[in-house]
Protein backbone atom coordinates (compact mmCIF):
# COMPACT_ATOMS: atom_id res chain seq x y z
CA UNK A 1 130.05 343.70 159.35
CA UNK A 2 129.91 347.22 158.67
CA UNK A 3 131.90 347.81 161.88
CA UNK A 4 134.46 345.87 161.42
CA UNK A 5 135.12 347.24 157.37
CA UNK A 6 135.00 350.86 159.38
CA UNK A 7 137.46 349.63 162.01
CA UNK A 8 139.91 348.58 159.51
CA UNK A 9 139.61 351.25 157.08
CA UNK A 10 139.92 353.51 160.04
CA UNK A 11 143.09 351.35 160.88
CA UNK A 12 144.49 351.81 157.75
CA UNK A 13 143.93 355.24 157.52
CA UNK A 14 145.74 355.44 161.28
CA UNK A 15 148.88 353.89 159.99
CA UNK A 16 149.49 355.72 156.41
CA UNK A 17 148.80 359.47 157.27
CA UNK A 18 151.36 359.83 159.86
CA UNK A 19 154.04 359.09 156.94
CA UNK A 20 151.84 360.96 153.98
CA UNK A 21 151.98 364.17 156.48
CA UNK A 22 155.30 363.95 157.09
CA UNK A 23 156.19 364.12 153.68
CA UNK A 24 154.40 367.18 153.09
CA UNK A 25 152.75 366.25 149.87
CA UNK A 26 149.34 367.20 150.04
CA UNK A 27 148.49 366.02 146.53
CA UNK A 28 149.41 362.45 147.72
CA UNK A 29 147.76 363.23 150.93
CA UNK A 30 144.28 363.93 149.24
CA UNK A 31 144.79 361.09 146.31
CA UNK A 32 145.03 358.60 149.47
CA UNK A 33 141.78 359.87 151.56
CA UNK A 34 140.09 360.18 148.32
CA UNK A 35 140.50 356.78 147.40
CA UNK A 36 140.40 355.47 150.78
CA UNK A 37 136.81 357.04 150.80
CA UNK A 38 135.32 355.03 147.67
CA UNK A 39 136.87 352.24 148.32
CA UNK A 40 135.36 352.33 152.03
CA UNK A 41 131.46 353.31 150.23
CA UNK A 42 131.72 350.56 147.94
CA UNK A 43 133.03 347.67 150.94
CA UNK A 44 130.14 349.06 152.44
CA UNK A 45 127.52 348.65 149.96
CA UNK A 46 128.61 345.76 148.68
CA UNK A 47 128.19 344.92 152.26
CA UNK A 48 124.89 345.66 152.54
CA UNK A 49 123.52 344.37 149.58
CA UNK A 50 123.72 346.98 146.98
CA UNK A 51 124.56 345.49 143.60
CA UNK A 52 127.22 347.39 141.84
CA UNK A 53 127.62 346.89 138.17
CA UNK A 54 131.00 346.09 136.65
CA UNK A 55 132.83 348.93 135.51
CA UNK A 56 135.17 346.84 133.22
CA UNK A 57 133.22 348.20 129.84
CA UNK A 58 133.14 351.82 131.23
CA UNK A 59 136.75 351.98 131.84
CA UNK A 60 137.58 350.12 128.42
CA UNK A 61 135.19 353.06 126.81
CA UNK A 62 137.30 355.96 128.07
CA UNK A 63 140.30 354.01 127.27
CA UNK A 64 139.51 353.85 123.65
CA UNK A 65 137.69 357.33 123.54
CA UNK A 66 141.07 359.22 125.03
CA UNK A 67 143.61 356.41 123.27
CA UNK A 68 141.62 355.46 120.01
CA UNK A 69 143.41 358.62 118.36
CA UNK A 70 146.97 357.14 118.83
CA UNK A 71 146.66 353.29 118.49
């Protein structure tokens, strides 16, 4: 299984950074691989078996930590 998530992140990867190099933007360039990358290390350890806590509290933490000053 891990094969195949590698073949079609690799796939992926194939068909975006021909247009993401043409345009020159290497921010966007390096946003994309960067996400690309977690996305393809949690597929694969979700694959494997790895549990992976939910990030849903963390992410509502920071949210009120940077926003709780303006709401």
């Amino acid at each position: 299984m891990v094969i195949v998530i590698t073949v079609f992140v690799g796939m992926l990867v194939c068909l975006q950074l021909p247009s993401l190099l043409k345009l020159g933007s290497r921010r966007d360039l390096l946003t994309y691989l960067i996400l690309m990358g977690l996305a393809y290390i949690l597929m694969v350890l979700r694959t494997v078996g790895v549990h992976l806590p939910y990030v849903t509290s963390a992410i509502v933490r920071v949210f009120k930590a940077v926003l709780g000053r303006f709401i």
